[in-house]
N, C-alpha and C. Protein backbone atom coordinates (compact mmCIF):
# COMPACT_ATOMS: atom_id res chain seq x y z
N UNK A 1 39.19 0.42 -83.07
CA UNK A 1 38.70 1.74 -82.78
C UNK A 1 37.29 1.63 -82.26
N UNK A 2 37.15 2.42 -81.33
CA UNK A 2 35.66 2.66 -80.51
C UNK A 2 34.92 3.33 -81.50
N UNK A 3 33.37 2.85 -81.25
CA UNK A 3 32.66 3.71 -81.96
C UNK A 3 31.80 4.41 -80.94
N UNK A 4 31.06 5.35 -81.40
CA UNK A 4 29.83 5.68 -80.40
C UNK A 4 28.98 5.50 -79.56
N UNK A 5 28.99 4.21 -79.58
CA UNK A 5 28.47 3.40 -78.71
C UNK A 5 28.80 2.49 -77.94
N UNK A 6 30.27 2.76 -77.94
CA UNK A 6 31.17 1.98 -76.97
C UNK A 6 32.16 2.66 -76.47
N UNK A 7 32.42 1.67 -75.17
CA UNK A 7 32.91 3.24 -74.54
C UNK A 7 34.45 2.44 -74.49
N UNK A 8 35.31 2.83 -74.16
CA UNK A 8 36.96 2.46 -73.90
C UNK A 8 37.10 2.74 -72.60
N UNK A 9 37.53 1.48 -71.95
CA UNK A 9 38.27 1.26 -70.83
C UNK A 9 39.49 1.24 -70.50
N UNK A 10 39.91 1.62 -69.43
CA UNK A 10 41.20 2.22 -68.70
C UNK A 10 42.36 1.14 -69.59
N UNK A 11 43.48 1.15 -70.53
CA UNK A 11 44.07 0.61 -71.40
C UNK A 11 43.97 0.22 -72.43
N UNK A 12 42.37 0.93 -73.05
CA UNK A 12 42.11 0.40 -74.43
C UNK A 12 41.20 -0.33 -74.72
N UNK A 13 40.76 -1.00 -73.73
CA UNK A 13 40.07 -2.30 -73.88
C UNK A 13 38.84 -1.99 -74.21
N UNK A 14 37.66 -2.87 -74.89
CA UNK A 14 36.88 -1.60 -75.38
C UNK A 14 35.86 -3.03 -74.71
N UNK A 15 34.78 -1.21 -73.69
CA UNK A 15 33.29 -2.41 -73.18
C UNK A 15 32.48 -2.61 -74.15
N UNK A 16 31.25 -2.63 -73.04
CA UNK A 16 29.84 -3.23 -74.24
C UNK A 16 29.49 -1.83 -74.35
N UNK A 17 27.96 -2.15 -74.97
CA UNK A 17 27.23 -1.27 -75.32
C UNK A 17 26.73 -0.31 -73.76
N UNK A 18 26.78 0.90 -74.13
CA UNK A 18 26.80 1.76 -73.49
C UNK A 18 24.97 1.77 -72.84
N UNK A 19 24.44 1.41 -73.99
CA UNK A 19 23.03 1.31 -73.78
C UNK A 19 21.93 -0.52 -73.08
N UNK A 20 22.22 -0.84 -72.13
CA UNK A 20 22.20 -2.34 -72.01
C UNK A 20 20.75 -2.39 -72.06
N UNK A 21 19.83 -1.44 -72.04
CA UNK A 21 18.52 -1.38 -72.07
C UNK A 21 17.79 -1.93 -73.51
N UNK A 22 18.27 -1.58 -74.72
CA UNK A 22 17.87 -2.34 -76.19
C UNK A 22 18.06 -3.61 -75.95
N UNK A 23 19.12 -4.18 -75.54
CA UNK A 23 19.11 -6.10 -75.36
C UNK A 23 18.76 -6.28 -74.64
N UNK A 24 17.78 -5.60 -73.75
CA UNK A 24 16.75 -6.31 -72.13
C UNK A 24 15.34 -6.30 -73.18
N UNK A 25 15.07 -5.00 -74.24
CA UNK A 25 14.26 -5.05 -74.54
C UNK A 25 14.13 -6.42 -76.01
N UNK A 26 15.23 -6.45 -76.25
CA UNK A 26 15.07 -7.30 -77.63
C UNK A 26 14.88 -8.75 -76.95
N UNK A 27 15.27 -9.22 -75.68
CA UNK A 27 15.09 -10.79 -75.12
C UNK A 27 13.46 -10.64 -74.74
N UNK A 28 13.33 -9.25 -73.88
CA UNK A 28 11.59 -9.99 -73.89
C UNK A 28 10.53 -9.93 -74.73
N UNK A 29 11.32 -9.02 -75.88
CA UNK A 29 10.24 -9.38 -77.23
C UNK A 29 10.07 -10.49 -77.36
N UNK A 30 11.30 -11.11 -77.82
CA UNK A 30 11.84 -12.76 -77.90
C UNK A 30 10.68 -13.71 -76.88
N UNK A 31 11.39 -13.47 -76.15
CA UNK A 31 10.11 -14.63 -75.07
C UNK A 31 9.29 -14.29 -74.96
N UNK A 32 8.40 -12.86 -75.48
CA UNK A 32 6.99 -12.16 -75.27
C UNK A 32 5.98 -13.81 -76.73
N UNK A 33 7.01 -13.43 -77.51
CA UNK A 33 7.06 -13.88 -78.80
C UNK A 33 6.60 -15.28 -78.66
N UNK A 34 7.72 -15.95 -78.42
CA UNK A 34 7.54 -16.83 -77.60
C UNK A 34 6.56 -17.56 -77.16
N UNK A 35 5.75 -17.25 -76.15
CA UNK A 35 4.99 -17.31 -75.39
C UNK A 35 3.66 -17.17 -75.75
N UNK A 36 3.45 -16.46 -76.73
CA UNK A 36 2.41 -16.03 -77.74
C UNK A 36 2.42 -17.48 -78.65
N UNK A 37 3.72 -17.84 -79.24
CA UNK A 37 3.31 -19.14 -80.28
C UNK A 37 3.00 -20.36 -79.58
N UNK A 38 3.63 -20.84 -77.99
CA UNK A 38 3.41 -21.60 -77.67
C UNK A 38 1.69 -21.82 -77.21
N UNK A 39 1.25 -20.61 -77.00
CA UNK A 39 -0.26 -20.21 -76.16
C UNK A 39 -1.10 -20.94 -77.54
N UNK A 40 -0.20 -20.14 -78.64
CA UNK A 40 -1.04 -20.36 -80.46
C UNK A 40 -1.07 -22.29 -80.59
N UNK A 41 -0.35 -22.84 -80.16
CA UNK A 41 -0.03 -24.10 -80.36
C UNK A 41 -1.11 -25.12 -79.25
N UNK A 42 -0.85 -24.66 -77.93
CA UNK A 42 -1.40 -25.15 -77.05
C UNK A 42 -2.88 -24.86 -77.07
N UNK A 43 -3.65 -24.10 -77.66
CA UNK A 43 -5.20 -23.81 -77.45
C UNK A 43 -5.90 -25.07 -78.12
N UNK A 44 -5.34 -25.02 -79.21
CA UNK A 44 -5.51 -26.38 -80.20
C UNK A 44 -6.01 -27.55 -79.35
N UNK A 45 -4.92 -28.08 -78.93
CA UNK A 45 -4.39 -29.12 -77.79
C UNK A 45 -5.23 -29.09 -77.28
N UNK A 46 -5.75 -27.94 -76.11
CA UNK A 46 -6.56 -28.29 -74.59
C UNK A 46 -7.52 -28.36 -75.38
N UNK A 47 -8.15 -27.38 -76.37
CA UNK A 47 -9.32 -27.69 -76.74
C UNK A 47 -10.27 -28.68 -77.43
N UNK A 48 -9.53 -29.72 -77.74
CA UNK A 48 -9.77 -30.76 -78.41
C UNK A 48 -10.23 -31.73 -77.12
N UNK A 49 -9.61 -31.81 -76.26
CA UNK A 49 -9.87 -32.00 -75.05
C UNK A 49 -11.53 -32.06 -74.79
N UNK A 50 -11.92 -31.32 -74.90
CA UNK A 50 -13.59 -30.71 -75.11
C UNK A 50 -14.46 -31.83 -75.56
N UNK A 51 -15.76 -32.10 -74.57
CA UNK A 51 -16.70 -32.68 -75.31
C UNK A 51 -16.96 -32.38 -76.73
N UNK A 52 -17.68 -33.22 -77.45
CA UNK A 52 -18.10 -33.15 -78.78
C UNK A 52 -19.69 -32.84 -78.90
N UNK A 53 -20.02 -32.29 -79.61
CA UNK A 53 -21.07 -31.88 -79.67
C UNK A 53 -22.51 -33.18 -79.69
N UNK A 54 -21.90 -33.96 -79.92
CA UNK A 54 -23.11 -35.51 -79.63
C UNK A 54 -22.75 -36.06 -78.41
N UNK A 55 -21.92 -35.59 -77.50
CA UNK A 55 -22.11 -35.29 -76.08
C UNK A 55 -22.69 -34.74 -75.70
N UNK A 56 -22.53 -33.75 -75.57
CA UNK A 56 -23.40 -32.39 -75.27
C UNK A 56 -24.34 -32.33 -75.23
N UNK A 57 -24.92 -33.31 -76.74
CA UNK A 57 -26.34 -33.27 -76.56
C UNK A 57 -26.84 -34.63 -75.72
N UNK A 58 -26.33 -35.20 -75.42
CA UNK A 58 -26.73 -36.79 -74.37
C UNK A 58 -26.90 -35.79 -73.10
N UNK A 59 -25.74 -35.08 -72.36
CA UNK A 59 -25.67 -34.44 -71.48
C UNK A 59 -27.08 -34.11 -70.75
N UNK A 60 -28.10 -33.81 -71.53
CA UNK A 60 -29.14 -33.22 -70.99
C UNK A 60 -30.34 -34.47 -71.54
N UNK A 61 -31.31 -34.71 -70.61
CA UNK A 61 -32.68 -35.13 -71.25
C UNK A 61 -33.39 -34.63 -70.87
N UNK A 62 -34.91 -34.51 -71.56
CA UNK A 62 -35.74 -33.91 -71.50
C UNK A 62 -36.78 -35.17 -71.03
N UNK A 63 -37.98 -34.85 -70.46
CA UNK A 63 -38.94 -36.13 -69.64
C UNK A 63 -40.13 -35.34 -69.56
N UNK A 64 -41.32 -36.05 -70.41
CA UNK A 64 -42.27 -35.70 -70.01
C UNK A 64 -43.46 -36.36 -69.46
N UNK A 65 -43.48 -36.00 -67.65
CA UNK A 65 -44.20 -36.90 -67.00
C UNK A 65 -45.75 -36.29 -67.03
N UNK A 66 -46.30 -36.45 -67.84
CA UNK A 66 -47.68 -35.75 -67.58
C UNK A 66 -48.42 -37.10 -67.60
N UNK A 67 -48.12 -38.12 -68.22
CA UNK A 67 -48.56 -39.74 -68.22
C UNK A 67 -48.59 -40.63 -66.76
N UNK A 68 -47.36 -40.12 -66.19
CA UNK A 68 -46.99 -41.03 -64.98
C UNK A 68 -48.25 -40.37 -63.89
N UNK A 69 -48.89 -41.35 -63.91
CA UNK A 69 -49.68 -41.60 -62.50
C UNK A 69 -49.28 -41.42 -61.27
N UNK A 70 -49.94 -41.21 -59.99
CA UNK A 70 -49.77 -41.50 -58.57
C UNK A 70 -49.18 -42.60 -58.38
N UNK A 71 -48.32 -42.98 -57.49
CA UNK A 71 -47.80 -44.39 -57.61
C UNK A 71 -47.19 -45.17 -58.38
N UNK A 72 -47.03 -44.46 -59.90
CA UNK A 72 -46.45 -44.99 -60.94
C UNK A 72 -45.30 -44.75 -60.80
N UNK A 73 -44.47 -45.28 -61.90
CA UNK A 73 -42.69 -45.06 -61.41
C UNK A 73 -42.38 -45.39 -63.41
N UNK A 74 -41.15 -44.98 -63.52
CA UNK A 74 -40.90 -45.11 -64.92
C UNK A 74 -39.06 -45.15 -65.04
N UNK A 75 -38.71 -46.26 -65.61
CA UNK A 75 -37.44 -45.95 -66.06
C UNK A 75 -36.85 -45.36 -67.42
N UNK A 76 -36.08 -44.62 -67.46
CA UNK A 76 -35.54 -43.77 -69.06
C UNK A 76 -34.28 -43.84 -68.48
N UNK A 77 -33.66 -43.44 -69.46
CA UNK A 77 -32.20 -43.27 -69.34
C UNK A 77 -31.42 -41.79 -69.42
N UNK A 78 -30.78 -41.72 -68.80
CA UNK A 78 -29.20 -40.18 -68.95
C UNK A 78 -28.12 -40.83 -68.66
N UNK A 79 -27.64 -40.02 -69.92
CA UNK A 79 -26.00 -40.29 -69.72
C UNK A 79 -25.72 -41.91 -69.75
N UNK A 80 -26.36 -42.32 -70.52
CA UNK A 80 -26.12 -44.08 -70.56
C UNK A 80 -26.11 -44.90 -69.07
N UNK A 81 -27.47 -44.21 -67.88
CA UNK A 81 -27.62 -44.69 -67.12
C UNK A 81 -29.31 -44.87 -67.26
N UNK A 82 -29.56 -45.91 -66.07
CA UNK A 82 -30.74 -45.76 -65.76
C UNK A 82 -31.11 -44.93 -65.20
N UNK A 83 -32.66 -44.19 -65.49
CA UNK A 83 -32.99 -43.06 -64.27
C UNK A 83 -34.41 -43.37 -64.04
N UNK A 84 -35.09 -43.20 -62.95
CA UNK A 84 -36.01 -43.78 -62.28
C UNK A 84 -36.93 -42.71 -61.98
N UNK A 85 -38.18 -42.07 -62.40
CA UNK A 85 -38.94 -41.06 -62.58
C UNK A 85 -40.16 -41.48 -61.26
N UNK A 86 -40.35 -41.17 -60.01
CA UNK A 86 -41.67 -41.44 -59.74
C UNK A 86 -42.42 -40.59 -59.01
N UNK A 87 -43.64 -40.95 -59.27
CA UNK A 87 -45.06 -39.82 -58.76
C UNK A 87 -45.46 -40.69 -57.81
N UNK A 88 -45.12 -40.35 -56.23
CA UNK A 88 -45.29 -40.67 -54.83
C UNK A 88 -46.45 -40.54 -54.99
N UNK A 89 -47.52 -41.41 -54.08
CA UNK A 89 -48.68 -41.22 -53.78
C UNK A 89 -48.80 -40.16 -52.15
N UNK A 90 -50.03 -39.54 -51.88
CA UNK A 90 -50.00 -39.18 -50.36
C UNK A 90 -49.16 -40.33 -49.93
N UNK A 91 -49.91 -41.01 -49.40
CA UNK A 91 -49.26 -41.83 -48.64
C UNK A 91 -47.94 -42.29 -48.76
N UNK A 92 -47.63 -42.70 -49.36
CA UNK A 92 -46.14 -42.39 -49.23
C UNK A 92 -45.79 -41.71 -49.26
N UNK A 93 -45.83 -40.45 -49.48
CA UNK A 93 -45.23 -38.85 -48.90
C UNK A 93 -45.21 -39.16 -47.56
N UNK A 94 -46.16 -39.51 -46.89
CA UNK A 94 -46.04 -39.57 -45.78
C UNK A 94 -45.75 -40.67 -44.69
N UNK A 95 -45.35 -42.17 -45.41
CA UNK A 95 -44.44 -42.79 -45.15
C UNK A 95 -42.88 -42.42 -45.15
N UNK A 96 -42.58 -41.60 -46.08
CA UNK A 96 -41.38 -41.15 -46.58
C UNK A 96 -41.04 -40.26 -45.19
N UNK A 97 -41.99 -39.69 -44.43
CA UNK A 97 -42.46 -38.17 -43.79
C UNK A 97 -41.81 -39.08 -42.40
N UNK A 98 -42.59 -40.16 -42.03
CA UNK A 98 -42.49 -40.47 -40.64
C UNK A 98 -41.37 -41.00 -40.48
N UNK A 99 -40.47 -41.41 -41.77
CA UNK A 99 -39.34 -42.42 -41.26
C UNK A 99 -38.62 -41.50 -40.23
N UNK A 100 -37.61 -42.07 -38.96
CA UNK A 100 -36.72 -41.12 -38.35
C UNK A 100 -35.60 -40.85 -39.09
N UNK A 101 -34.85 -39.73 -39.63
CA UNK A 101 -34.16 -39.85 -40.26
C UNK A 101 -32.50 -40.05 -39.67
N UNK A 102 -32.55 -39.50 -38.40
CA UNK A 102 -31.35 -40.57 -37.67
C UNK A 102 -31.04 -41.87 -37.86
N UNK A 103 -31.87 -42.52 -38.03
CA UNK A 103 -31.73 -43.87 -37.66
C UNK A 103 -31.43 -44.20 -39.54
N UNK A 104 -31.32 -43.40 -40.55
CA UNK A 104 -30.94 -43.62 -41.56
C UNK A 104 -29.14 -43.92 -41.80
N UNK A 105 -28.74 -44.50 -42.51
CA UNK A 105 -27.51 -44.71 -43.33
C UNK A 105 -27.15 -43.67 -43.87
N UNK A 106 -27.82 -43.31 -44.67
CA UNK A 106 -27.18 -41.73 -45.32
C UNK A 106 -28.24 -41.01 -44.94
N UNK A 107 -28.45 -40.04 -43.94
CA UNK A 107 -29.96 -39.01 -43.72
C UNK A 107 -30.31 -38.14 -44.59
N UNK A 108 -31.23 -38.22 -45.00
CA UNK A 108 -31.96 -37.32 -46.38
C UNK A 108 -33.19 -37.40 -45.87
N UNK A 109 -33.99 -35.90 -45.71
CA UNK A 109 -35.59 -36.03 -45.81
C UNK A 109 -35.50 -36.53 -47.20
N UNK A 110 -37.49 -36.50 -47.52
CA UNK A 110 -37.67 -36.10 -48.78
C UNK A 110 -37.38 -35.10 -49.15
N UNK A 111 -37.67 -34.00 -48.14
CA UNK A 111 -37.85 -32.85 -48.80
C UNK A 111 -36.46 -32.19 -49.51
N UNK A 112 -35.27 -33.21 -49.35
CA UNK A 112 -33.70 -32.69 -49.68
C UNK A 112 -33.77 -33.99 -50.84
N UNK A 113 -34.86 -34.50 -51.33
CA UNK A 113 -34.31 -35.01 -52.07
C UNK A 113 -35.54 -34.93 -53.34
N UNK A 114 -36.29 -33.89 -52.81
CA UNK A 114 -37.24 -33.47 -54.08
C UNK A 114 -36.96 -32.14 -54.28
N UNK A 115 -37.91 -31.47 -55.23
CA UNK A 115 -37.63 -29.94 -55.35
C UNK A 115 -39.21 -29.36 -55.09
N UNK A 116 -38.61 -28.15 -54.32
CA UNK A 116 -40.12 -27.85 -53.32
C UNK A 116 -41.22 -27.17 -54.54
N UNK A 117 -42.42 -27.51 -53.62
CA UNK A 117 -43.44 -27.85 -54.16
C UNK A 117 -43.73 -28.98 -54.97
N UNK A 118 -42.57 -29.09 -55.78
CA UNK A 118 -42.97 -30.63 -56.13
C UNK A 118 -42.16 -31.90 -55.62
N UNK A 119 -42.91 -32.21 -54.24
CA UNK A 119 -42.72 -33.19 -53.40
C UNK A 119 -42.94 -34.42 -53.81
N UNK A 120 -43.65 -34.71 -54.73
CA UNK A 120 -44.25 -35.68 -55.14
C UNK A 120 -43.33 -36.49 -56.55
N UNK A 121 -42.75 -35.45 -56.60
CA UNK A 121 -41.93 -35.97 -57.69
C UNK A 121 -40.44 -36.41 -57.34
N UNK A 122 -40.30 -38.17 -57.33
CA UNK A 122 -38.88 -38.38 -57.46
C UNK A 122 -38.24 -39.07 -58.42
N UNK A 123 -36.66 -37.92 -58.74
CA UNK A 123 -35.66 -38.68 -60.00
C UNK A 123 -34.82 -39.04 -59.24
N UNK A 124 -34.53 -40.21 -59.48
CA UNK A 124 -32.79 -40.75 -58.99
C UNK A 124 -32.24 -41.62 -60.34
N UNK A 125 -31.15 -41.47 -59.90
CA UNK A 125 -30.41 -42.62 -61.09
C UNK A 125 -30.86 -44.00 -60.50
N UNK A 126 -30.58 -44.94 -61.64
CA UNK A 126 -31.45 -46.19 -60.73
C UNK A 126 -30.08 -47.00 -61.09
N UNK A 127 -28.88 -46.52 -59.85
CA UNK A 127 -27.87 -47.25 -60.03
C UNK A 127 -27.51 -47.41 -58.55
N UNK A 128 -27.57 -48.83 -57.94
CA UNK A 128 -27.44 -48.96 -56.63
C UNK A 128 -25.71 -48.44 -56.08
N UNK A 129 -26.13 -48.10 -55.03
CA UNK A 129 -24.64 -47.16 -54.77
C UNK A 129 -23.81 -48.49 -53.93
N UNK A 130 -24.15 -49.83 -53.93
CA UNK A 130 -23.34 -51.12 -53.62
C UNK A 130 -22.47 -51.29 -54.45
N UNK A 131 -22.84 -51.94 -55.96
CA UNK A 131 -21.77 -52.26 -56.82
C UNK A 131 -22.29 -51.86 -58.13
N UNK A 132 -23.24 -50.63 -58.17
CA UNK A 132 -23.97 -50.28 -59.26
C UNK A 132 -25.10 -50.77 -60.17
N UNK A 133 -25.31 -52.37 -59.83
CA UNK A 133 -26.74 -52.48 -60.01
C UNK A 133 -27.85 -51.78 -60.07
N UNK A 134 -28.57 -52.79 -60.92
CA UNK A 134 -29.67 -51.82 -61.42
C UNK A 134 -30.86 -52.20 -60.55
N UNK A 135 -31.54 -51.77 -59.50
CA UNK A 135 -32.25 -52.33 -58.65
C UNK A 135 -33.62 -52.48 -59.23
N UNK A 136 -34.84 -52.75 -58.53
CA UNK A 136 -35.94 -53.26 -59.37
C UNK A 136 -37.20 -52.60 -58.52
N UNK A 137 -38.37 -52.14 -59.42
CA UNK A 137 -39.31 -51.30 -58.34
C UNK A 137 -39.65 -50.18 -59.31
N UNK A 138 -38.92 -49.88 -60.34
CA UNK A 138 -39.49 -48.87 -61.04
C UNK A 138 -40.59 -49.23 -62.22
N UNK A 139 -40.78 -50.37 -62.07
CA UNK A 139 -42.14 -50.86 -63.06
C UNK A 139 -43.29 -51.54 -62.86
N UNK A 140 -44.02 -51.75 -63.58
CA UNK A 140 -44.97 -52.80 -63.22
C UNK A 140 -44.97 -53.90 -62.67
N UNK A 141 -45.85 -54.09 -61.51
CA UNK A 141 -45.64 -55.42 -61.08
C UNK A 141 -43.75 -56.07 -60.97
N UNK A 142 -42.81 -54.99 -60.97
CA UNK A 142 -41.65 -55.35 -60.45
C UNK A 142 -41.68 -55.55 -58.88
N UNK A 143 -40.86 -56.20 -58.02
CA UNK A 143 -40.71 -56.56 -56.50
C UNK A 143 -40.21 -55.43 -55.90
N UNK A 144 -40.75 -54.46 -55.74
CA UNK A 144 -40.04 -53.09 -54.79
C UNK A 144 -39.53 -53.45 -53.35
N UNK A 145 -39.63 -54.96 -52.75
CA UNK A 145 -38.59 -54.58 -51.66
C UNK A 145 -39.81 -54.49 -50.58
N UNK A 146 -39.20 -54.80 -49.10
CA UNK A 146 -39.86 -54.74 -48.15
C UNK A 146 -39.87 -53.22 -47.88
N UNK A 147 -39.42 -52.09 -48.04
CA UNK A 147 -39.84 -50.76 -47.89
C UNK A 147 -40.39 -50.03 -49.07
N UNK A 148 -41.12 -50.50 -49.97
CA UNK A 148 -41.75 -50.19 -50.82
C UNK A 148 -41.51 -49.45 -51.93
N UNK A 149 -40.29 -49.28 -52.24
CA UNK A 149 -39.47 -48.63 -52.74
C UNK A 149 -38.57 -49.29 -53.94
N UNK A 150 -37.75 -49.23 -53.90
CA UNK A 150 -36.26 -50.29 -54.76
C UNK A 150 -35.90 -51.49 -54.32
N UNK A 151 -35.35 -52.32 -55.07
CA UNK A 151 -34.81 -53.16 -54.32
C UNK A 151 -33.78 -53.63 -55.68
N UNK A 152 -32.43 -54.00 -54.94
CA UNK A 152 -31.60 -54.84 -54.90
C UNK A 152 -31.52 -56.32 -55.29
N UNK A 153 -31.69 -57.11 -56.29
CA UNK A 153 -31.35 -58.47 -55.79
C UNK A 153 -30.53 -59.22 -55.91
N UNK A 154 -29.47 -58.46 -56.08
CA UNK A 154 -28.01 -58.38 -56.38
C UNK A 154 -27.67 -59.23 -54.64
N UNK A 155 -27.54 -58.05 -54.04
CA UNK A 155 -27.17 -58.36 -52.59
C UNK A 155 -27.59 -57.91 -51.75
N UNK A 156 -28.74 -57.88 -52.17
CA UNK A 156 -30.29 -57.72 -50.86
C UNK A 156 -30.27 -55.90 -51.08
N UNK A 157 -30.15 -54.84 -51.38
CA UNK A 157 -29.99 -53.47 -50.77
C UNK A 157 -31.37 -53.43 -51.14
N UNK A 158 -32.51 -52.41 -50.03
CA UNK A 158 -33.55 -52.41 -50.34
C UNK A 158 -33.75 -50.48 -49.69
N UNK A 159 -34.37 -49.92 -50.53
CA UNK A 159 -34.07 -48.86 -50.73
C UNK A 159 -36.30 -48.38 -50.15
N UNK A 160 -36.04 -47.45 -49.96
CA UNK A 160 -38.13 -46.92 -49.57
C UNK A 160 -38.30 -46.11 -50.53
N UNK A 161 -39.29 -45.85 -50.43
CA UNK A 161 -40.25 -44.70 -51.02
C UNK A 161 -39.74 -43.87 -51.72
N UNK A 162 -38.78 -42.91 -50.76
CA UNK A 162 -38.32 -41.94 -51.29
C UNK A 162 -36.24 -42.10 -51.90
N UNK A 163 -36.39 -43.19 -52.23
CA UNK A 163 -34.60 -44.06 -52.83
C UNK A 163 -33.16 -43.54 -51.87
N UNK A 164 -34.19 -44.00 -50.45
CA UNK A 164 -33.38 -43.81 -49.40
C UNK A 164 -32.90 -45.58 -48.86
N UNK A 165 -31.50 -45.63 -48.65
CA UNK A 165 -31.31 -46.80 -48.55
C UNK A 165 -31.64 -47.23 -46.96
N UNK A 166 -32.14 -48.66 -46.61
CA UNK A 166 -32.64 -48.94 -45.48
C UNK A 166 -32.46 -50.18 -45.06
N UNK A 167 -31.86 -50.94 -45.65
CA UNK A 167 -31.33 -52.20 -45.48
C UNK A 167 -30.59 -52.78 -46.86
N UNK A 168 -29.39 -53.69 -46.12
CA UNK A 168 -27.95 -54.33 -47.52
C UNK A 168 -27.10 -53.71 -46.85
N UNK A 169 -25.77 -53.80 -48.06
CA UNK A 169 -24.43 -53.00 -48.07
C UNK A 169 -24.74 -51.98 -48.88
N UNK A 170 -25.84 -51.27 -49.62
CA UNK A 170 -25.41 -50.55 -49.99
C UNK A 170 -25.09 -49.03 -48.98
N UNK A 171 -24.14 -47.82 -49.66
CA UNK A 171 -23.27 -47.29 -48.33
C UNK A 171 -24.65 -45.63 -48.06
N UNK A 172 -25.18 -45.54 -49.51
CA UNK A 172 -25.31 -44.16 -49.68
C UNK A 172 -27.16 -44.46 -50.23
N UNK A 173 -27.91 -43.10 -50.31
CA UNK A 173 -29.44 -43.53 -51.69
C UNK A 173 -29.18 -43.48 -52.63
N UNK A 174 -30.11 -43.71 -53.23
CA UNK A 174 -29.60 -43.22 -54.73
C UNK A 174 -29.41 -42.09 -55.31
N UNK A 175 -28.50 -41.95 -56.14
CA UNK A 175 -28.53 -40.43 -55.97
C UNK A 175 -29.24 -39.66 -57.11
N UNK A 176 -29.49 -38.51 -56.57
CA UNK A 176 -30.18 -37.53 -57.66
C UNK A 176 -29.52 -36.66 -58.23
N UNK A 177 -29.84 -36.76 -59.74
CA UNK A 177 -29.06 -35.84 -60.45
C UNK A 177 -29.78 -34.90 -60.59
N UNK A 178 -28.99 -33.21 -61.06
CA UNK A 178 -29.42 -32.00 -61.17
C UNK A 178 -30.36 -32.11 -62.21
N UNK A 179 -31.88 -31.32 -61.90
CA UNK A 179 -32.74 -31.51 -62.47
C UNK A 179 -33.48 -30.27 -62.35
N UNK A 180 -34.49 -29.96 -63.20
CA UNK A 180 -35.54 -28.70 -62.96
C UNK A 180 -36.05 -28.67 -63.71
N UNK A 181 -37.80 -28.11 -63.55
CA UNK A 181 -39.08 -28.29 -64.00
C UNK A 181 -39.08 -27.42 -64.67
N UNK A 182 -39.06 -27.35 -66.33
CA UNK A 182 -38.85 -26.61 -67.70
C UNK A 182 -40.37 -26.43 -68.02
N UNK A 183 -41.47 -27.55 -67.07
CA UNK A 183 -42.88 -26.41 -66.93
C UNK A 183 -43.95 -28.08 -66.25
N UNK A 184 -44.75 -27.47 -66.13
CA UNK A 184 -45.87 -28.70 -65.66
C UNK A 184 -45.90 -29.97 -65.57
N UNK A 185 -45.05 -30.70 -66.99
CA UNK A 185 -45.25 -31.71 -67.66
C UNK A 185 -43.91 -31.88 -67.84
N UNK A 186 -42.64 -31.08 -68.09
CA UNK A 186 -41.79 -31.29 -68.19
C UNK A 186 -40.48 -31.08 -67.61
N UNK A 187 -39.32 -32.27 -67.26
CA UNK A 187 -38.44 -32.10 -66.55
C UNK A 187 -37.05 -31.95 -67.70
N UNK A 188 -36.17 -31.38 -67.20
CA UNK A 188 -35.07 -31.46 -67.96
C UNK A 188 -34.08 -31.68 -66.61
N UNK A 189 -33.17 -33.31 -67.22
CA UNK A 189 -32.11 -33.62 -66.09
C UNK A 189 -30.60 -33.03 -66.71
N UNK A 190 -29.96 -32.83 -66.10
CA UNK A 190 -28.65 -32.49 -66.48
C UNK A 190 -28.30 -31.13 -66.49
């Protein structure tokens, strides 16, 4: 026997539910449902993914060059690299100034590779872009190289003034990481 909610077909035969709209709605509860526990399961997952908080804090250094002299140069480290801090003299600003920069390997003024107004100030990582060596020039009485700058003695790359490469294999300068002057004396990289 039919009930109310079913209807009888031509010999008896009895259909479905008259209403097919409640079981469209009860499947996408279901997979609404669904979809909700897997999201609950998966946040876990990606998020662990996530630096750790003694990352985070490597991520950034703080540098305070109020010590570094004209002409002086200083190595520290980010991110478990070397980084190479130096206070250009005039003159080499303006060695840096006359090179042609066509005739460079990778073309970079200074001025694209300092931050304006402070021209005088250059950071690069001090990781040669050949085979990652650590080139030599950021210290005392170290051999900066026939362009007065870095040098290589890995496989000759000899880098100028401003850690623009100028002779070797290496392909690129060195490069500079994101940086900005947190005040007079102090830089923060990263």
């Amino acid at each position: 026997m039919a009930t109310d909610h079913e209807g009888v077909a031509a010999g008896g035969v009895v259909d479905g539910p008259q209403n097919p709209r409640r079981r469209d709605y009860l499947q996408i509860g279901a997979v609404a449902w669904a979809g909700v526990g897997v999201g609950v399961i998966a946040l876990p997952l990606v998020n662990q993914m996530n630096p750790s908080a003694d990352v985070l804090a490597q991520s950034t250094t703080e540098i305070d060059i109020s010590a570094i002299q004209p002409g002086q140069a200083i190595k520290t480290t980010f991110r478990k690299q070397p980084l190479f801090v130096r206070n250009l003299t005039p003159k080499e600003i303006a060695e840096a100034d006359a090179v042609n920069v066509g005739s460079l390997r990778d073309p970079q003024t200074l001025e694209e590779r300092t931050k304006t107004g402070k021209k005088n100030w250059l950071i690069t990582l001090g990781v040669c872009t050949h085979l990652g060596c650590v080139p030599l020039g950021a210290g005392e009485g170290e051999n900066k190289g026939p362009f007065g700058g870095y040098f290589c003695p890995c496989h000759g790359s000899a880098y100028d003034t401003a850690g623009r490469i100028r002779q070797g294999p290496a392909p690129q300068n060195l490069h500079v990481p994101d940086y900005v002057f947190t005040s007079d004396t102090v830089v923060t990289v990263g």
